[in-house]
PDB file of N, CA and C in Angstrom:
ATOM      1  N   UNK A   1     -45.846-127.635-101.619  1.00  0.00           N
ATOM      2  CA  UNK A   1     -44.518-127.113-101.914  1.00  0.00           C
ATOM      3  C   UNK A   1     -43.547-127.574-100.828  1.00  0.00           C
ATOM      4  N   UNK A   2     -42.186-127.852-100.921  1.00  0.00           N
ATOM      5  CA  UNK A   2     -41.055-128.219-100.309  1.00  0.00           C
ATOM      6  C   UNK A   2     -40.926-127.630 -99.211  1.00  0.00           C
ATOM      7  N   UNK A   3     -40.672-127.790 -98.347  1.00  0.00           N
ATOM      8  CA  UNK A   3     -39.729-126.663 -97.245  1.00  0.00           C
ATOM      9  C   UNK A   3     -38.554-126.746 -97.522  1.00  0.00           C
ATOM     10  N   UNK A   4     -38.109-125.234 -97.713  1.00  0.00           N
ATOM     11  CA  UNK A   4     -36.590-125.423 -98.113  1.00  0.00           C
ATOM     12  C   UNK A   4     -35.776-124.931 -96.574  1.00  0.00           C
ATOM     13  N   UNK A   5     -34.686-125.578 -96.472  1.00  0.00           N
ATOM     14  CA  UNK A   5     -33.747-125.427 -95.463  1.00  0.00           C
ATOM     15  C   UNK A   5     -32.067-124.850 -95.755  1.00  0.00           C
ATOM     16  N   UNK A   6     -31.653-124.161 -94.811  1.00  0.00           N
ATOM     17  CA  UNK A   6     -30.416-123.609 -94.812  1.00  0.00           C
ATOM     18  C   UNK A   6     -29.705-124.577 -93.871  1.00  0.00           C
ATOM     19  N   UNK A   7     -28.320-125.342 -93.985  1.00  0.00           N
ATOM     20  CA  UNK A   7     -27.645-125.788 -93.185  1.00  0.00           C
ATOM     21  C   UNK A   7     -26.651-124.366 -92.415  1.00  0.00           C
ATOM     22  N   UNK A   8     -26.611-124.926 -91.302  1.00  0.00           N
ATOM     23  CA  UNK A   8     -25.729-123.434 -89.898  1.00  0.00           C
ATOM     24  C   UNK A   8     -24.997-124.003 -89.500  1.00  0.00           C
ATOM     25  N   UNK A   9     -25.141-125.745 -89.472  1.00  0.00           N
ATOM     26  CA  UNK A   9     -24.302-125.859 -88.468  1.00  0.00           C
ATOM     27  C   UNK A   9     -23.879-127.590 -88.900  1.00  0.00           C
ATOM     28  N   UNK A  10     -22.344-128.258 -88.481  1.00  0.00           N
ATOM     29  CA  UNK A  10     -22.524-129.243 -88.881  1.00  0.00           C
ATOM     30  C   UNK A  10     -21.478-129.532 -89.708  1.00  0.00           C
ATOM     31  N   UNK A  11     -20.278-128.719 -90.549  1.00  0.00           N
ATOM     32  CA  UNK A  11     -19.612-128.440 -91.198  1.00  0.00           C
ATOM     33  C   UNK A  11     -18.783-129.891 -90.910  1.00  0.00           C
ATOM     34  N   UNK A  12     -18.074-129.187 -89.589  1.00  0.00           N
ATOM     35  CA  UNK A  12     -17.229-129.957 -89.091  1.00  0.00           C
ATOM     36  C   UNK A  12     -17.000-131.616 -88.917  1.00  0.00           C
ATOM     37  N   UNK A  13     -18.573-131.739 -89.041  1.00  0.00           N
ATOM     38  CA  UNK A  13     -18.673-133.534 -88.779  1.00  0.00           C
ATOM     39  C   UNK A  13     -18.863-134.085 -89.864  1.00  0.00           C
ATOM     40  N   UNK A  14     -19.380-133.520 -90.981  1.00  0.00           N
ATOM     41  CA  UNK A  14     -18.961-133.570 -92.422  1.00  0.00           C
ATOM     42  C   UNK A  14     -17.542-133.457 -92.920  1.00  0.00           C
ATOM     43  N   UNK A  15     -17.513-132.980 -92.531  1.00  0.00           N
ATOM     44  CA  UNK A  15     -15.589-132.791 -92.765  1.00  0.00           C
ATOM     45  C   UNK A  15     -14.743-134.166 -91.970  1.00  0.00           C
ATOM     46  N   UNK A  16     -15.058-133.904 -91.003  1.00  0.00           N
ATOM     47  CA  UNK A  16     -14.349-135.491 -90.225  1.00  0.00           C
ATOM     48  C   UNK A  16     -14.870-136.804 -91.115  1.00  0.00           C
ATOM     49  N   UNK A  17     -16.211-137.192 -91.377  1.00  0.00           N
ATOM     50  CA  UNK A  17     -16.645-138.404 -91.666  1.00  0.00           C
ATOM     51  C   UNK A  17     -15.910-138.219 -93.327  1.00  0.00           C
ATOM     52  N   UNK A  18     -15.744-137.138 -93.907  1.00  0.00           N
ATOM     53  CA  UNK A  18     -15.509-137.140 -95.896  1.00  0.00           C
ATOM     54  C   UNK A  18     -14.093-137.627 -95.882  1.00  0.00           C
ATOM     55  N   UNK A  19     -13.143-136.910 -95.193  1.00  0.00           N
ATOM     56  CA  UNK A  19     -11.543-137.302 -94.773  1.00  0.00           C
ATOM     57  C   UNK A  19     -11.555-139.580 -94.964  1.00  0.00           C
ATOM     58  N   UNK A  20     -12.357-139.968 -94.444  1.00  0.00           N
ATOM     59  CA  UNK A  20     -12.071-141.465 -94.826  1.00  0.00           C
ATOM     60  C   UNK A  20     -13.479-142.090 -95.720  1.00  0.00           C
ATOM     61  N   UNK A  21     -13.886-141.380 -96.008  1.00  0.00           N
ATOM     62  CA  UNK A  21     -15.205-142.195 -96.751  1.00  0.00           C
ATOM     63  C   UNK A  21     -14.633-142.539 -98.386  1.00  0.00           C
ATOM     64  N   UNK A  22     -15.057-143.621 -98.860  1.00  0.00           N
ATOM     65  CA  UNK A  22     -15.263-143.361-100.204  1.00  0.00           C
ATOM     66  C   UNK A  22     -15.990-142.429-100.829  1.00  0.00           C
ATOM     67  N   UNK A  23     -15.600-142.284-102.107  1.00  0.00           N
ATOM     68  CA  UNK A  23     -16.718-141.276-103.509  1.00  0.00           C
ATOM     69  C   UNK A  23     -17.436-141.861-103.103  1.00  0.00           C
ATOM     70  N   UNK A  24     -17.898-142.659-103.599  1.00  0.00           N
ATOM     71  CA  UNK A  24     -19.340-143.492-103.093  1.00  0.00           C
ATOM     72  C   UNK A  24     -19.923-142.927-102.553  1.00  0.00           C
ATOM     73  N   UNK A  25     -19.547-142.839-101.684  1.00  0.00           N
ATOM     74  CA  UNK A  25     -20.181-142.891-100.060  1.00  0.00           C
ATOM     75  C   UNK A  25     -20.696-141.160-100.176  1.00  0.00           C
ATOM     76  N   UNK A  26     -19.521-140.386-100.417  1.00  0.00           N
ATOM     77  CA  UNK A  26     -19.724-138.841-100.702  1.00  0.00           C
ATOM     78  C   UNK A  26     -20.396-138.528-101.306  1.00  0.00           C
ATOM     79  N   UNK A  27     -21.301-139.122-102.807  1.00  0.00           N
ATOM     80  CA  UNK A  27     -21.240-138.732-103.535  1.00  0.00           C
ATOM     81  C   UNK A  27     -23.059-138.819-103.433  1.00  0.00           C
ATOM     82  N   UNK A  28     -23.248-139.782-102.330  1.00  0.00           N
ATOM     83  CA  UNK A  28     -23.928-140.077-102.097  1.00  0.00           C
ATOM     84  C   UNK A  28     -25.074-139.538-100.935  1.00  0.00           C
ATOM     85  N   UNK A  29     -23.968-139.305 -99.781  1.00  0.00           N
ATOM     86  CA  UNK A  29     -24.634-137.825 -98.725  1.00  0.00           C
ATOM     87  C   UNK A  29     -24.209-136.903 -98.996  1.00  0.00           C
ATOM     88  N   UNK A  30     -23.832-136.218-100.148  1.00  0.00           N
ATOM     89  CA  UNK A  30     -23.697-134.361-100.699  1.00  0.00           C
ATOM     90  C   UNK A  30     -25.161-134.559-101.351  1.00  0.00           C
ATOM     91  N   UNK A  31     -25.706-135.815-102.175  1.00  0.00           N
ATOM     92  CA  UNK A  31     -26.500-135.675-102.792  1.00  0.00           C
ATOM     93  C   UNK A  31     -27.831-135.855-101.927  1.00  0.00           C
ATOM     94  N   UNK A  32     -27.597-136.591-100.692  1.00  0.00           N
ATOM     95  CA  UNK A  32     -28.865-136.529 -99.427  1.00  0.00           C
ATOM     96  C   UNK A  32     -29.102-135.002 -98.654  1.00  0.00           C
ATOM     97  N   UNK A  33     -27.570-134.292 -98.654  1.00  0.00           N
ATOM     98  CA  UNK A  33     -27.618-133.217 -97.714  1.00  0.00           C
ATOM     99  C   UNK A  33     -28.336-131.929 -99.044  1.00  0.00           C
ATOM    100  N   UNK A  34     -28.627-132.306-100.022  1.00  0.00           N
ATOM    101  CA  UNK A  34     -28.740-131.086-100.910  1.00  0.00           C
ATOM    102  C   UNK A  34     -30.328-131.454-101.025  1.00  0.00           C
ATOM    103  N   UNK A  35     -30.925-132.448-100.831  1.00  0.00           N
ATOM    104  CA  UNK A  35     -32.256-132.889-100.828  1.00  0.00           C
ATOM    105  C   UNK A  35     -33.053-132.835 -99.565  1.00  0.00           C
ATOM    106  N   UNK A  36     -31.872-132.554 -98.661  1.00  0.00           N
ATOM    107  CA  UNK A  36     -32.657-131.760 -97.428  1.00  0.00           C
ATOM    108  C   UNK A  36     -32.635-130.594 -97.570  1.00  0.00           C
ATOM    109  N   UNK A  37     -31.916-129.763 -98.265  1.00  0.00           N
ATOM    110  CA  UNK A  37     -31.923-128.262 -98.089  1.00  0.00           C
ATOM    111  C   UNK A  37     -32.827-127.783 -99.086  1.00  0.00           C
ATOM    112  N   UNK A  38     -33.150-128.840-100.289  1.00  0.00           N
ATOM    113  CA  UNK A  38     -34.407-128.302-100.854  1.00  0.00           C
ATOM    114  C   UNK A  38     -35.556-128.621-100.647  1.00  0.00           C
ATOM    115  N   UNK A  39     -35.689-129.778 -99.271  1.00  0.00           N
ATOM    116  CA  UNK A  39     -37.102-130.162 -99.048  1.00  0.00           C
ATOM    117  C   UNK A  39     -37.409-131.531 -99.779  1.00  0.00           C
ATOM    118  N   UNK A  40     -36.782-132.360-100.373  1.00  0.00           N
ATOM    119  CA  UNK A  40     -37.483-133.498-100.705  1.00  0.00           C
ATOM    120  C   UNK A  40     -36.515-134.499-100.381  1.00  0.00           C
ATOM    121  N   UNK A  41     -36.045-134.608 -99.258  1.00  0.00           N
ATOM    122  CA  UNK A  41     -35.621-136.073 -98.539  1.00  0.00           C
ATOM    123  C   UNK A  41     -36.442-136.538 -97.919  1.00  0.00           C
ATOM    124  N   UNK A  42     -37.667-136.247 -97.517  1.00  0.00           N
ATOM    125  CA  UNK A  42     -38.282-136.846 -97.038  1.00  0.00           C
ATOM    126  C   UNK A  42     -39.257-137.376 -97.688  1.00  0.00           C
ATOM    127  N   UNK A  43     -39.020-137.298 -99.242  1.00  0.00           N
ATOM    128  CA  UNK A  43     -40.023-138.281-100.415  1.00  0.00           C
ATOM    129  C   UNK A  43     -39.180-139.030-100.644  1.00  0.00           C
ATOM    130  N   UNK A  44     -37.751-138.815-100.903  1.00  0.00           N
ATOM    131  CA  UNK A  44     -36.873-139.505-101.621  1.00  0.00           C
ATOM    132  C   UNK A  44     -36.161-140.951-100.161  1.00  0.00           C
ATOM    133  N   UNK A  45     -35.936-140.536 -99.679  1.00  0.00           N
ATOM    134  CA  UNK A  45     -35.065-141.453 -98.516  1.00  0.00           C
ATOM    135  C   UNK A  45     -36.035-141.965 -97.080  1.00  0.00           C
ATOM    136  N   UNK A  46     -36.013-143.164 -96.334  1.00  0.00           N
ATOM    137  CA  UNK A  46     -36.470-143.169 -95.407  1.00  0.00           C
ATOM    138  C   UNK A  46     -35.958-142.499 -94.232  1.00  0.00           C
ATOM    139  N   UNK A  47     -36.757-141.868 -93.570  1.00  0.00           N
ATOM    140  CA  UNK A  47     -36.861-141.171 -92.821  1.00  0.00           C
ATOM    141  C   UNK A  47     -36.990-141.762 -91.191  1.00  0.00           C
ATOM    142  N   UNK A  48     -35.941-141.819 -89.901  1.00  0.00           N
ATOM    143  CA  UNK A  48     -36.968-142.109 -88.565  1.00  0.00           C
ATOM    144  C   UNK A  48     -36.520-140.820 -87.767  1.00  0.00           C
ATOM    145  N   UNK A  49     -37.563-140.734 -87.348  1.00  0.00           N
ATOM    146  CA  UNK A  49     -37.527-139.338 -86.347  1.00  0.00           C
ATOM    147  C   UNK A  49     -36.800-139.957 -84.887  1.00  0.00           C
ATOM    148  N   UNK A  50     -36.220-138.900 -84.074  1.00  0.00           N
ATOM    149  CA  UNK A  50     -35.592-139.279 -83.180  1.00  0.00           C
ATOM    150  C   UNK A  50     -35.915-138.904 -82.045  1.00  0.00           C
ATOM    151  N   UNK A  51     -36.560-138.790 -81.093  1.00  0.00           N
ATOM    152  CA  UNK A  51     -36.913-138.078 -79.613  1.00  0.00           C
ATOM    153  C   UNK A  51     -37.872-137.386 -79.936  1.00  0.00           C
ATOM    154  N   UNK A  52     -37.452-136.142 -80.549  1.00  0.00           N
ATOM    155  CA  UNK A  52     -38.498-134.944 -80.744  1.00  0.00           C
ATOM    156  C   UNK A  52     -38.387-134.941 -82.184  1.00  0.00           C
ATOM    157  N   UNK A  53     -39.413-134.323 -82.299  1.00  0.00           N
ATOM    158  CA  UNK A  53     -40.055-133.726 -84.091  1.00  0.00           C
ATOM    159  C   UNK A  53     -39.291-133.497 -84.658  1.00  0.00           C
ATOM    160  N   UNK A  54     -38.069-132.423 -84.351  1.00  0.00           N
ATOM    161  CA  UNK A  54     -37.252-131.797 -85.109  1.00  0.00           C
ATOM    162  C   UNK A  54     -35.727-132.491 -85.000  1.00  0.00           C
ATOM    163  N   UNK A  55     -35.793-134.076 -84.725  1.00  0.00           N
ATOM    164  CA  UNK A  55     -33.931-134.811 -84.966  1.00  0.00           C
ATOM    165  C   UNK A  55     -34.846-135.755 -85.792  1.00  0.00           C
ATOM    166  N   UNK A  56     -34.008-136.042 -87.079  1.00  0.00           N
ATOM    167  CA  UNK A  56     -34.488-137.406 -88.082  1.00  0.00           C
ATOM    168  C   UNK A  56     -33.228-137.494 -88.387  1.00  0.00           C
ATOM    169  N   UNK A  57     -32.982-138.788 -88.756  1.00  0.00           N
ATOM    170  CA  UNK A  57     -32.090-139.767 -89.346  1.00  0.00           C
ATOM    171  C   UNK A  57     -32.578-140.739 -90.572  1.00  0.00           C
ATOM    172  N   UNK A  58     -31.975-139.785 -91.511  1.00  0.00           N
ATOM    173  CA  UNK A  58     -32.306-140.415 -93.010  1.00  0.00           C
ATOM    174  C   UNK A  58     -31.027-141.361 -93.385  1.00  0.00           C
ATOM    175  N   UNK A  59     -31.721-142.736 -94.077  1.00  0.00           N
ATOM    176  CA  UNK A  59     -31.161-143.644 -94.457  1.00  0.00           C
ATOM    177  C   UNK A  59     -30.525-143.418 -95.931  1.00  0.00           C
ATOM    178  N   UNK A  60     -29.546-143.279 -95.873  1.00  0.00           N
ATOM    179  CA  UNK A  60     -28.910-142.590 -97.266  1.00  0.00           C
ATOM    180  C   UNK A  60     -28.371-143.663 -98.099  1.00  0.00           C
ATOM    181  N   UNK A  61     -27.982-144.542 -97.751  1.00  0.00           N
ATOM    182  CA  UNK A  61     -27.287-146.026 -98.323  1.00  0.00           C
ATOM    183  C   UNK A  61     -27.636-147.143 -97.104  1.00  0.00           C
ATOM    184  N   UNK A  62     -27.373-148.201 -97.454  1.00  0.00           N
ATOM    185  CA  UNK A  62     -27.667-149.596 -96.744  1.00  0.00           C
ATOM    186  C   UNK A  62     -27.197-149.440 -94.950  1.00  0.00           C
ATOM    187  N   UNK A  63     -25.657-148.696 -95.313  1.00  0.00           N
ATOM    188  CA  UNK A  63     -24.895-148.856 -94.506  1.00  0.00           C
ATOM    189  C   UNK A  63     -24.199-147.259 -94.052  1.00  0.00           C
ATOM    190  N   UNK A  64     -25.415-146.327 -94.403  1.00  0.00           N
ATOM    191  CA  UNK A  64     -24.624-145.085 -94.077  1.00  0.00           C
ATOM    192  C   UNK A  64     -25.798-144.231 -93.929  1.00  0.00           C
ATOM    193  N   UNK A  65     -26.240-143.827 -92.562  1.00  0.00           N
ATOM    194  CA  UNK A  65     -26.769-142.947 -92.148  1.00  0.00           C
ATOM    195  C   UNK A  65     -26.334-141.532 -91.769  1.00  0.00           C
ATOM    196  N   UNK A  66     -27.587-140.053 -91.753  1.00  0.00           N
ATOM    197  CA  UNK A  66     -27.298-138.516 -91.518  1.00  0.00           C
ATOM    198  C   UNK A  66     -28.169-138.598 -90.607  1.00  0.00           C
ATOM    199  N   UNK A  67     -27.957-137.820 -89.194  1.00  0.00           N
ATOM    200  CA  UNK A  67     -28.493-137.275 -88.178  1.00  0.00           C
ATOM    201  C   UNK A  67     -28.846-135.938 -88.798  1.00  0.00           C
ATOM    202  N   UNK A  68     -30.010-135.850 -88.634  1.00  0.00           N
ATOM    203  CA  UNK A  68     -30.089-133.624 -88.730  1.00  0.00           C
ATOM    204  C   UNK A  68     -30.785-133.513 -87.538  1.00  0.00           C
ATOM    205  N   UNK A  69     -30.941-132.399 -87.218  1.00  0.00           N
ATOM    206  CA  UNK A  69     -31.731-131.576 -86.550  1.00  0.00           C
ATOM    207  C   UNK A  69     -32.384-130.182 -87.555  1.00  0.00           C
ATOM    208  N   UNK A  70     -33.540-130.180 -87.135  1.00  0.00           N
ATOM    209  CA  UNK A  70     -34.126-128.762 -87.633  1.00  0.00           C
ATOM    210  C   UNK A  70     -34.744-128.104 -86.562  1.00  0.00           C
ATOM    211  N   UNK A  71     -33.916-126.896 -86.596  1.00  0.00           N
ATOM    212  CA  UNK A  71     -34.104-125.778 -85.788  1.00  0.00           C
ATOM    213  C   UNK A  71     -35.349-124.545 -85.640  1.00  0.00           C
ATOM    214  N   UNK A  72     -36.097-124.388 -86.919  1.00  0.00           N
ATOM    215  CA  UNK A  72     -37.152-123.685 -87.205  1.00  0.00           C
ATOM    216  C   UNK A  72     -37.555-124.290 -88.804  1.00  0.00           C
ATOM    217  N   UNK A  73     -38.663-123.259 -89.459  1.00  0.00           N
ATOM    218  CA  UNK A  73     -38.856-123.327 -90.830  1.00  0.00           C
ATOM    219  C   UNK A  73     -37.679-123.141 -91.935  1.00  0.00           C
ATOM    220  N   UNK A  74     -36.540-122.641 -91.196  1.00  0.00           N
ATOM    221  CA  UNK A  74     -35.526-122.059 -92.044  1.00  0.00           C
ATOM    222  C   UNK A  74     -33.947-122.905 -92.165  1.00  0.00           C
ATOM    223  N   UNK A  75     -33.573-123.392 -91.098  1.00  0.00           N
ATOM    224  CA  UNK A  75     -32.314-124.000 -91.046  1.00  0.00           C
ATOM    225  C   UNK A  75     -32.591-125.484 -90.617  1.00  0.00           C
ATOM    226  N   UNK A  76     -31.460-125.732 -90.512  1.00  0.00           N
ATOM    227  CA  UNK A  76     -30.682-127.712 -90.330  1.00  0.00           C
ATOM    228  C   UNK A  76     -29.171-127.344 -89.642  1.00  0.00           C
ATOM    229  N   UNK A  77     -29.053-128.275 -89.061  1.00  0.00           N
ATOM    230  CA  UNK A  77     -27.810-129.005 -88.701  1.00  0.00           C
ATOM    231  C   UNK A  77     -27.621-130.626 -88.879  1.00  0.00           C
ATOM    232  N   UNK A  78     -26.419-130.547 -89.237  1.00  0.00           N
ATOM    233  CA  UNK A  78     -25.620-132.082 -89.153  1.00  0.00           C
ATOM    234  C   UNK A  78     -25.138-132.615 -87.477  1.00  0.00           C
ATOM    235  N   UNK A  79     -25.767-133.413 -87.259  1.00  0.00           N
ATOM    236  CA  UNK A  79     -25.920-134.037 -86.185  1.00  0.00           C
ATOM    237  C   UNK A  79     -24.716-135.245 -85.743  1.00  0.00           C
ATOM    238  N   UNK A  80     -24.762-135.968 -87.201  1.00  0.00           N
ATOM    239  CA  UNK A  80     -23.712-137.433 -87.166  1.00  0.00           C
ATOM    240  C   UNK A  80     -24.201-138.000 -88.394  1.00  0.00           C
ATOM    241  N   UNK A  81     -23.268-138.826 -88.486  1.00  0.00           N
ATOM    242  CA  UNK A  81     -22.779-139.204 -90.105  1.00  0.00           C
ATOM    243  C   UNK A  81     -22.037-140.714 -89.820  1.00  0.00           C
ATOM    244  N   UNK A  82     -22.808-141.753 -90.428  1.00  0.00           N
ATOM    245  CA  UNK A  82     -21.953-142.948 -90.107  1.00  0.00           C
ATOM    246  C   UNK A  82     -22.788-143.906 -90.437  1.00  0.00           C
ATOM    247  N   UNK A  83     -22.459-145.468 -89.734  1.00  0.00           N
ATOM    248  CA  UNK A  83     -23.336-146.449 -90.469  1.00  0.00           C
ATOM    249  C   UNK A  83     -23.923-146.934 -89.466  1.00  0.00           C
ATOM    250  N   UNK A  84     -23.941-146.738 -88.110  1.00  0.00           N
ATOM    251  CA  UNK A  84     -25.272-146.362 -86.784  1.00  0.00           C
ATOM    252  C   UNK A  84     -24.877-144.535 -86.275  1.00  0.00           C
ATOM    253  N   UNK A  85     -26.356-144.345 -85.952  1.00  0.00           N
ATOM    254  CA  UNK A  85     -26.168-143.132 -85.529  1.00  0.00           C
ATOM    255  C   UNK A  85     -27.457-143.080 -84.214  1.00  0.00           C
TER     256      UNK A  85
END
């Protein structure tokens, strides 16, 4: 079964990166950030972990990567949003 996740934190850098992105582009990490919160981005998208266990950076398009962090069994944060991260 999935691990499902709550986003807490992260709003804000979502909000900065959506202000100039294309649909595309949006339409594209609303639909990565909703596949982390139900647990299957990490079947669906490549995945590299970052330092520790809990920072990954999923490859969402060619040219547009999500930083998360996971904090416990229960939540996420948005980390960074862009096409290096």
């Amino acid at each position: 079964m999935a691990m499902r996740l709550r986003l807490t934190e992260g709003l804000p850098v979502l909000e900065r990166w959506a202000a100039s992105a294309s649909q595309a582009d949006k339409n594209a990490m609303y639909k990565a950030l909703f596949s982390v919160g139900d647990g299957t981005a990490f079947l669906i998208y490549d995945v590299f972990p970052e330092g520790t266990a809990k920072r990954f950076i999923f490859q969402v398009k060619e040219d547009l990567r999500v930083k998360i962090g996971i904090h416990d069994k229960e939540t996420f944060d948005i980390l960074h949003i862009g096409a290096e991260v």
